[in-house]
PDB file of N, CA and C in Angstrom:
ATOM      1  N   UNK A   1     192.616  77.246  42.448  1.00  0.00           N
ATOM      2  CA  UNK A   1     193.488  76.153  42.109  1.00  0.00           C
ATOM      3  C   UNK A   1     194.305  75.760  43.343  1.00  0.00           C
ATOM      4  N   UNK A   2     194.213  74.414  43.325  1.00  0.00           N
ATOM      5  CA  UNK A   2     195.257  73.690  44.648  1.00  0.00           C
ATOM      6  C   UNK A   2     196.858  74.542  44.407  1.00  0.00           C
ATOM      7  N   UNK A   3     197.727  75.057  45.790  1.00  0.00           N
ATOM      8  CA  UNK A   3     198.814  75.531  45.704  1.00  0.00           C
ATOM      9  C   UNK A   3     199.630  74.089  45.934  1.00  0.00           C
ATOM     10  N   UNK A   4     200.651  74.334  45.127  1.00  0.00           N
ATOM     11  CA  UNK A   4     201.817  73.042  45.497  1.00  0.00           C
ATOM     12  C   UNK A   4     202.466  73.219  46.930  1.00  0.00           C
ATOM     13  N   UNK A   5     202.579  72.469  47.796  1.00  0.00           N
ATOM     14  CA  UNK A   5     203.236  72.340  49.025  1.00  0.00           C
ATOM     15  C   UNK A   5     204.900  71.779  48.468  1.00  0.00           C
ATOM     16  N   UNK A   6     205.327  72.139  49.626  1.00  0.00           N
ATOM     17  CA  UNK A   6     207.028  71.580  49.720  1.00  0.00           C
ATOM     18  C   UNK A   6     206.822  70.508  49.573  1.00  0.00           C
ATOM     19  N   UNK A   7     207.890  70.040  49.018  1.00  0.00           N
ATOM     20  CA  UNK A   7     208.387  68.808  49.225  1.00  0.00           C
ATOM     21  C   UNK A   7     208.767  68.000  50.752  1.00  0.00           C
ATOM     22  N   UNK A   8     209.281  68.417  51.506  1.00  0.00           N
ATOM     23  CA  UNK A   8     209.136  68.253  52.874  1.00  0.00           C
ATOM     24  C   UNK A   8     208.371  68.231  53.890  1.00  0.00           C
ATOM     25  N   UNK A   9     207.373  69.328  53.251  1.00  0.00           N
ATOM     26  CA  UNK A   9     206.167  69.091  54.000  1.00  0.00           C
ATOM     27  C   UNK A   9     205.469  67.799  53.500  1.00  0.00           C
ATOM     28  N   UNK A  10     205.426  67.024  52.333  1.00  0.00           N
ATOM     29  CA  UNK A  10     204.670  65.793  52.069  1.00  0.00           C
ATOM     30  C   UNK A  10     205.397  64.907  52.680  1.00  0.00           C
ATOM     31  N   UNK A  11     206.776  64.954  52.688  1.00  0.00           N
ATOM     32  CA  UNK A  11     207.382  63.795  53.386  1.00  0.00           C
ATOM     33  C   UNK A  11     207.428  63.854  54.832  1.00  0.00           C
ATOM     34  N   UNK A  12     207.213  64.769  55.362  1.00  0.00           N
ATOM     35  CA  UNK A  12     207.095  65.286  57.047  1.00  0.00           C
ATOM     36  C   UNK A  12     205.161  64.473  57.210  1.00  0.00           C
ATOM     37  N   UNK A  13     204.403  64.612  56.696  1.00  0.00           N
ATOM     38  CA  UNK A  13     203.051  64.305  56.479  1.00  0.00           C
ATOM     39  C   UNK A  13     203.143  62.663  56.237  1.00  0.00           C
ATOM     40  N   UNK A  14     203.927  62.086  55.195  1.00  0.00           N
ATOM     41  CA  UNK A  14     204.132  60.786  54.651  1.00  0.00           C
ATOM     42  C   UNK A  14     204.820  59.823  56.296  1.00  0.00           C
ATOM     43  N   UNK A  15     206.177  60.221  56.425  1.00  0.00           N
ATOM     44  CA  UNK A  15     206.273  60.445  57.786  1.00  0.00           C
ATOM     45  C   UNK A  15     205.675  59.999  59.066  1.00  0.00           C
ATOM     46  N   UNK A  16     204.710  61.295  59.134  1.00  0.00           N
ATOM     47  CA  UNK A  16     203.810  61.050  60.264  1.00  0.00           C
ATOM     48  C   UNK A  16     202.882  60.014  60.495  1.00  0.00           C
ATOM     49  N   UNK A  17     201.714  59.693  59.098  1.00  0.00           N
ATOM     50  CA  UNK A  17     200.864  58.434  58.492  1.00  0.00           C
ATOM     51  C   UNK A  17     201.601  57.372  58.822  1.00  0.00           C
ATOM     52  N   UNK A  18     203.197  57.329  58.771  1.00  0.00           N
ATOM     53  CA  UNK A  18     204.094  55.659  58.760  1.00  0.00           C
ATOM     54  C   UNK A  18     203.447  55.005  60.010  1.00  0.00           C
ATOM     55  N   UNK A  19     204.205  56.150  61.190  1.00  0.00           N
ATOM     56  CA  UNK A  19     204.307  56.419  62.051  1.00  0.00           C
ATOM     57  C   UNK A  19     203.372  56.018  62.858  1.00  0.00           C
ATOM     58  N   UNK A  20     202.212  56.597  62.464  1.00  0.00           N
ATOM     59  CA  UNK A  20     200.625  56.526  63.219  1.00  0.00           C
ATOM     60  C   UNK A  20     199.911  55.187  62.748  1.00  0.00           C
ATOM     61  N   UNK A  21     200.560  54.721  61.561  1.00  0.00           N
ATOM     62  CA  UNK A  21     199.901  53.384  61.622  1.00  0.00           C
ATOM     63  C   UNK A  21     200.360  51.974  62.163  1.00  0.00           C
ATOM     64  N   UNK A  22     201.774  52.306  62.033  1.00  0.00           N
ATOM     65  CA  UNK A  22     202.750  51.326  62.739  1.00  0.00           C
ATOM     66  C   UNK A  22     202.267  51.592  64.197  1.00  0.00           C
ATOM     67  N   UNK A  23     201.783  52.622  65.231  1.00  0.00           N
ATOM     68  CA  UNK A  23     201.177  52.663  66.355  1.00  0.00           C
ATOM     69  C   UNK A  23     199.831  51.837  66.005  1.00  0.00           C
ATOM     70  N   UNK A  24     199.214  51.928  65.484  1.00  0.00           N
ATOM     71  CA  UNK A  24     197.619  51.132  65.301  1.00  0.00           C
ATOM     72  C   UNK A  24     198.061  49.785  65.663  1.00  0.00           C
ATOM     73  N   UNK A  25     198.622  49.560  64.675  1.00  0.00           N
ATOM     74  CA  UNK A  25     199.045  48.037  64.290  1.00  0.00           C
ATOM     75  C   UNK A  25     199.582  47.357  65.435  1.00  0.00           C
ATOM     76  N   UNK A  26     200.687  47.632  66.084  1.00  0.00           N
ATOM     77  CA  UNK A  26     200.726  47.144  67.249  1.00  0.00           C
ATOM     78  C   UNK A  26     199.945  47.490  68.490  1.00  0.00           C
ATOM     79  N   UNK A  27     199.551  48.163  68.850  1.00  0.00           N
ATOM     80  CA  UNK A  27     198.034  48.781  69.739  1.00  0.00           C
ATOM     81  C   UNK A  27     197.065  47.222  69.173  1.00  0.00           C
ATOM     82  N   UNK A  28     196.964  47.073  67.864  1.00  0.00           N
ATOM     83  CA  UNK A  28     195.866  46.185  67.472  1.00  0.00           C
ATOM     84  C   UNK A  28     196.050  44.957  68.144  1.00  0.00           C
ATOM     85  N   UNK A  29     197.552  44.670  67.796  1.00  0.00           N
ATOM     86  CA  UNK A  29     197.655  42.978  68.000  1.00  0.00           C
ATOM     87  C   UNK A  29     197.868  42.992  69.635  1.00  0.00           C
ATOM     88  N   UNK A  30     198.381  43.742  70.305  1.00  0.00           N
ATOM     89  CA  UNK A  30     198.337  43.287  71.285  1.00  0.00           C
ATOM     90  C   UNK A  30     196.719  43.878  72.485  1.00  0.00           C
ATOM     91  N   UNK A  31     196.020  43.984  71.753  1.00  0.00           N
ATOM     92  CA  UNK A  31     194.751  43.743  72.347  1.00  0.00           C
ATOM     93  C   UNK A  31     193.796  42.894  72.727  1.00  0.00           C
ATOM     94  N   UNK A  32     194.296  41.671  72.365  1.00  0.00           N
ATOM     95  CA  UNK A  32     193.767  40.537  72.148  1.00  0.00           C
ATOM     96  C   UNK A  32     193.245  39.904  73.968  1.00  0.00           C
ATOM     97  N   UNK A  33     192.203  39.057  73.649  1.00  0.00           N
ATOM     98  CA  UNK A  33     191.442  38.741  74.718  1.00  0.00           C
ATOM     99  C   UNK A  33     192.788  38.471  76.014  1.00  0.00           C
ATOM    100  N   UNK A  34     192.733  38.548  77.464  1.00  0.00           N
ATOM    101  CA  UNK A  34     193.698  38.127  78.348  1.00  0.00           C
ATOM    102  C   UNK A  34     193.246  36.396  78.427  1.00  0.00           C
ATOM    103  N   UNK A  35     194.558  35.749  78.921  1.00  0.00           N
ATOM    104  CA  UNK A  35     194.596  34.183  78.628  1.00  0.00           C
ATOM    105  C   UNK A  35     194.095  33.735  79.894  1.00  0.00           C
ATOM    106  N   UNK A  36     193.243  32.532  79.557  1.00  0.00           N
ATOM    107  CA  UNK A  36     192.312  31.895  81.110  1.00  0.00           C
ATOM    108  C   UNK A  36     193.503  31.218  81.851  1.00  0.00           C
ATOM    109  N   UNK A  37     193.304  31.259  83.530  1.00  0.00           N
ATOM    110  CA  UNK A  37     194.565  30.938  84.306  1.00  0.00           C
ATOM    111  C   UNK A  37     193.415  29.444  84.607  1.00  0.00           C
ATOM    112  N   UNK A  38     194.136  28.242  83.906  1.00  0.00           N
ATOM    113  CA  UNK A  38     193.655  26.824  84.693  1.00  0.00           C
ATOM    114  C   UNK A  38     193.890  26.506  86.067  1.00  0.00           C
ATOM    115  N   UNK A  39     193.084  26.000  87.000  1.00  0.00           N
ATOM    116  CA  UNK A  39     193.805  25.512  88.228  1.00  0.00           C
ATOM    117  C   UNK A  39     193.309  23.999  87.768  1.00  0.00           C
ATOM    118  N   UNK A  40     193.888  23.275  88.102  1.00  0.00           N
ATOM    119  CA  UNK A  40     194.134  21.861  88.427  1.00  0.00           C
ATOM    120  C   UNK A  40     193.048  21.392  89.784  1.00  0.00           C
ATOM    121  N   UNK A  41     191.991  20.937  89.371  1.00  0.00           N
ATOM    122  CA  UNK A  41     190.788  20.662  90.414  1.00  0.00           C
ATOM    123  C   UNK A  41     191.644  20.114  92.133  1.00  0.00           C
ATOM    124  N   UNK A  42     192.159  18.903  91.898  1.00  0.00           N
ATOM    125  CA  UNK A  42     192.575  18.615  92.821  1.00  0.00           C
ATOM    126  C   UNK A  42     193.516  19.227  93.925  1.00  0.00           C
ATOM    127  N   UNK A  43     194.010  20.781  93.399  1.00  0.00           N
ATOM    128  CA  UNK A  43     194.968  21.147  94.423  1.00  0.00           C
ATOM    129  C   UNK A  43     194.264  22.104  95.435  1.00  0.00           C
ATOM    130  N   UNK A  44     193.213  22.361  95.298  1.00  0.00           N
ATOM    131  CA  UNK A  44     192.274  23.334  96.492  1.00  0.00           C
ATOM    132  C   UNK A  44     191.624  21.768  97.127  1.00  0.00           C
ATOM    133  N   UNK A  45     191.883  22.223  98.538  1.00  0.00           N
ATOM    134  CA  UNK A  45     190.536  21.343  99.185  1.00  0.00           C
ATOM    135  C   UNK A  45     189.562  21.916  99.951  1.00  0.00           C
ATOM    136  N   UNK A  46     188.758  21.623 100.612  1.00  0.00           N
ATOM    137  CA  UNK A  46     187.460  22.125 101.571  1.00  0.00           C
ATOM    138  C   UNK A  46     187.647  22.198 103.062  1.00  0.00           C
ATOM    139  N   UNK A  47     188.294  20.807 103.294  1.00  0.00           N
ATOM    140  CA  UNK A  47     188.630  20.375 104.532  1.00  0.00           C
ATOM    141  C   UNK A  47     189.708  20.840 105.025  1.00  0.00           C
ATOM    142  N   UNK A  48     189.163  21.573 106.298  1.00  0.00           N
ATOM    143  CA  UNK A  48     190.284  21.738 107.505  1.00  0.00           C
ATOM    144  C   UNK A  48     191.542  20.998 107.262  1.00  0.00           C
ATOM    145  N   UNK A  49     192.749  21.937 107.383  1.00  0.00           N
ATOM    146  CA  UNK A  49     194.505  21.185 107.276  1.00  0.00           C
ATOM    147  C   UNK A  49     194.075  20.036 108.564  1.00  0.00           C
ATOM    148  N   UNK A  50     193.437  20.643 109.700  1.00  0.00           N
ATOM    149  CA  UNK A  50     193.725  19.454 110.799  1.00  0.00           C
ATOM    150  C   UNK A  50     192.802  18.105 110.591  1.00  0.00           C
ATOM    151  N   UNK A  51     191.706  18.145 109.410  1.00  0.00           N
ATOM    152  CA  UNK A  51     191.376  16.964 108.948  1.00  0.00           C
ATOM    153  C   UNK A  51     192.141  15.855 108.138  1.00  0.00           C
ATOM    154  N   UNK A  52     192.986  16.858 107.167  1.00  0.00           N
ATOM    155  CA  UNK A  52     193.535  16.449 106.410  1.00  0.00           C
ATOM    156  C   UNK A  52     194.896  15.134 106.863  1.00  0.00           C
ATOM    157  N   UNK A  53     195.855  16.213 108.111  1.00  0.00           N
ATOM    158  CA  UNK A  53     196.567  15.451 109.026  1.00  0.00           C
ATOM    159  C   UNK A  53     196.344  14.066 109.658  1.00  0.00           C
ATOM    160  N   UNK A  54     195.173  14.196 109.941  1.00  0.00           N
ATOM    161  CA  UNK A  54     195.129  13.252 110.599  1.00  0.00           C
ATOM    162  C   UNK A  54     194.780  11.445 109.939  1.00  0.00           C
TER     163      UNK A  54
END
């Protein structure tokens, strides 16, 4: 036959489960894909600064 545990020990156990899922949960959401960095076509150019100058 199952022995009864403390009372403290279920809530020390209850507890711990809070605990470990509230870690999941945020672990979860912030896993999310990293965000694409846009550049703006026109601000790179090809041409030499001293083409550009002149």
């Amino acid at each position: 036959m199952l022995e009864r545990t403390r009372i403290t020990g279920r809530y020390a156990r209850g507890f711990a489960a809070a605990v470990a899922a509230v870690v999941a949960l945020v672990l979860a959401a912030n896993a999310g894909p990293a965000k694409a960095v846009h550049h703006e076509p026109g601000t790179r150019t090809t041409a030499p600064v001293e083409a550009a100058v002149r």
